[in-house]
Protein backbone atom coordinates (compact mmCIF):
# COMPACT_ATOMS: atom_id res chain seq x y z
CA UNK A 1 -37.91 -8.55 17.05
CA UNK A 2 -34.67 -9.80 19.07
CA UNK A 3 -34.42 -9.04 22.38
CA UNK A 4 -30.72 -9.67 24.50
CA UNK A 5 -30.10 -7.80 27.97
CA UNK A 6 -33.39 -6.44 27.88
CA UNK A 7 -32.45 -4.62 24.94
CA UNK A 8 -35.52 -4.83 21.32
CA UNK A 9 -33.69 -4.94 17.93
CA UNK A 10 -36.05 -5.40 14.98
CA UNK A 11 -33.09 -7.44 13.20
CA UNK A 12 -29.60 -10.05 14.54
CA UNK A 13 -27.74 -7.26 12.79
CA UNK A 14 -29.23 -4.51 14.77
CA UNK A 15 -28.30 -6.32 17.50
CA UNK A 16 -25.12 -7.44 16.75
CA UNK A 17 -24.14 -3.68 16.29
CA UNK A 18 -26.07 -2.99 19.06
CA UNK A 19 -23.32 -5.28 21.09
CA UNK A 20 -20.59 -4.34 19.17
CA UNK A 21 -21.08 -0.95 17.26
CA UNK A 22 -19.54 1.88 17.94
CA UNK A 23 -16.42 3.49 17.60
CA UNK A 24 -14.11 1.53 20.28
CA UNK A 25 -16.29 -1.41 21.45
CA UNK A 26 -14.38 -3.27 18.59
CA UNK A 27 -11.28 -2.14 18.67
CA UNK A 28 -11.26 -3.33 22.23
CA UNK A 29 -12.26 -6.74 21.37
CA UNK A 30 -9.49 -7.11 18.84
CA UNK A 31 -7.02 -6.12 21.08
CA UNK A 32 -8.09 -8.72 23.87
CA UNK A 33 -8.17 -11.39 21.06
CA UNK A 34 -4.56 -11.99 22.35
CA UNK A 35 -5.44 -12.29 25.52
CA UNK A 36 -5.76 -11.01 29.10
CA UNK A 37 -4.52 -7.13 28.82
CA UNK A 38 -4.50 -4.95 31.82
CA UNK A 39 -6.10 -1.27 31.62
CA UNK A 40 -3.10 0.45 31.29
CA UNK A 41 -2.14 -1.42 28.36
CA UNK A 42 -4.87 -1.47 26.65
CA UNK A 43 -5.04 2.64 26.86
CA UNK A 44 -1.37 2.41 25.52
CA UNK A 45 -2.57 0.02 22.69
CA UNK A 46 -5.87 2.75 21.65
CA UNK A 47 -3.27 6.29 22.66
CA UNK A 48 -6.58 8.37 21.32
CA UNK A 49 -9.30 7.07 23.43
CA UNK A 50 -10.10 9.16 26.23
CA UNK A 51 -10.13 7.37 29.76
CA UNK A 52 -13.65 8.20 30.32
CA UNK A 53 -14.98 6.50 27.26
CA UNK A 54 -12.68 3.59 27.47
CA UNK A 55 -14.26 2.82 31.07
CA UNK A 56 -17.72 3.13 29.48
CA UNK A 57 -17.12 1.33 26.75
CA UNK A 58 -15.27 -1.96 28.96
CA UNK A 59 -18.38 -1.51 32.12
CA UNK A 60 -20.83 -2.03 28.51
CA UNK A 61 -18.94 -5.10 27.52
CA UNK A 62 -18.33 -6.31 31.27
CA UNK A 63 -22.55 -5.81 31.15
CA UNK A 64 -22.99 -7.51 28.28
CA UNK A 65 -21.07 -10.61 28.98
CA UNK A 66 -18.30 -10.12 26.87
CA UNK A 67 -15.66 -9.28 28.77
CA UNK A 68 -14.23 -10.15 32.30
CA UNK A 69 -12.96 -7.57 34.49
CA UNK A 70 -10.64 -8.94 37.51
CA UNK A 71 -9.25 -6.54 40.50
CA UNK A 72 -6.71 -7.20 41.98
CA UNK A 73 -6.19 -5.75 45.76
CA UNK A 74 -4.17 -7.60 47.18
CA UNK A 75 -1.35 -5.18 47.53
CA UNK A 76 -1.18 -2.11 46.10
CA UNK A 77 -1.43 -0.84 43.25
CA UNK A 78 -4.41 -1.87 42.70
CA UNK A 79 -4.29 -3.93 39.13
CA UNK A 80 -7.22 -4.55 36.98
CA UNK A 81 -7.27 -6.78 33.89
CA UNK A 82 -9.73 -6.73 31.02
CA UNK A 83 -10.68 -10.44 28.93
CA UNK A 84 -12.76 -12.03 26.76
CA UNK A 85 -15.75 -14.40 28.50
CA UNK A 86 -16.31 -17.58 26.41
CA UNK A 87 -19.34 -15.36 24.95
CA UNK A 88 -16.79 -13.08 23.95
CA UNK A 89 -14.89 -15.59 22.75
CA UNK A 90 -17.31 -16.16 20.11
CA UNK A 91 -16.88 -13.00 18.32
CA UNK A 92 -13.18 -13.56 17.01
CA UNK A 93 -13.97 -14.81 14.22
CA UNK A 94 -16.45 -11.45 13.48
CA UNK A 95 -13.70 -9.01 14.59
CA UNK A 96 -11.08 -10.71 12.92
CA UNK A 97 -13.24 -10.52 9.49
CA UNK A 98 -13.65 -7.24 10.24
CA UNK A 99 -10.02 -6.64 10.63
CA UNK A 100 -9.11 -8.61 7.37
CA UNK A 101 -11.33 -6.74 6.15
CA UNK A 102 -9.93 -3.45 6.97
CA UNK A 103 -6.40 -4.56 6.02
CA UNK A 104 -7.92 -5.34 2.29
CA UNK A 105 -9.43 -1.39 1.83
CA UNK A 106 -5.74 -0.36 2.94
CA UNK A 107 -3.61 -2.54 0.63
CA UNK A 108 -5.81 -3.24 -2.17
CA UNK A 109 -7.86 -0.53 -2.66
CA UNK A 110 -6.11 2.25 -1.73
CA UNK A 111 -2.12 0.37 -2.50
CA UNK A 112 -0.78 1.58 0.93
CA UNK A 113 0.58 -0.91 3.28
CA UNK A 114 0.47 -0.05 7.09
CA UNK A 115 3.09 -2.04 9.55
CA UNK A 116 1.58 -2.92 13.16
């Protein structure tokens, strides 16, 4: 058994998905590969995630270690901006397999090419 954030998994796979898995935990991750994004673009970078599930989904990761949330109040508006923690930072190389990955089924599989 692995344990991480209280958290049993019987396998590291379990638990990396447990991390990780879902439908937008990783899509979140690859967009903050670039670098510090603020909420507003990030929900302009994922148009189809809902508000409420993109806060879940960034409080999980800001639980988990993964990413950094910093407010700003200083003067208003109020800002907030989303990155990756060093422990984050270790994933890149996962999501951007997983990417690659992706990009392969597309264009050699299925002979479509997307454009980002």
């Amino acid at each position: 058994m692995y344990k991480f954030k209280g958290k049993e998994y019987p396998c590291c796979a379990s638990l990396t998905m447990g991390v990780i898995g879902g439908k937008w935990k990783t899509v979140i991750l690859f967009h903050l590969i670039e670098g510090t994004l603020r909420y507003s673009e990030l929900r302009k970078q994922m148009p189809t995630v809902t508000e409420r599930t993109l806060s879940l989904q960034l409080k999980t990761l800001e639980e988990d270690g993964i990413v950094k949330r910093k407010v700003y109040t200083s003067k208003p508006p109020l800002k907030v901006e989303y990155s990756l923690t060093d422990f984050g930072k270790t994933l890149i190389p996962l999501i951007k397999s997983i990417a690659d990955w992706g990009v392969y089924v597309v264009t050699k599989k299925e002979g479509v090419v997307l454009k980002n």
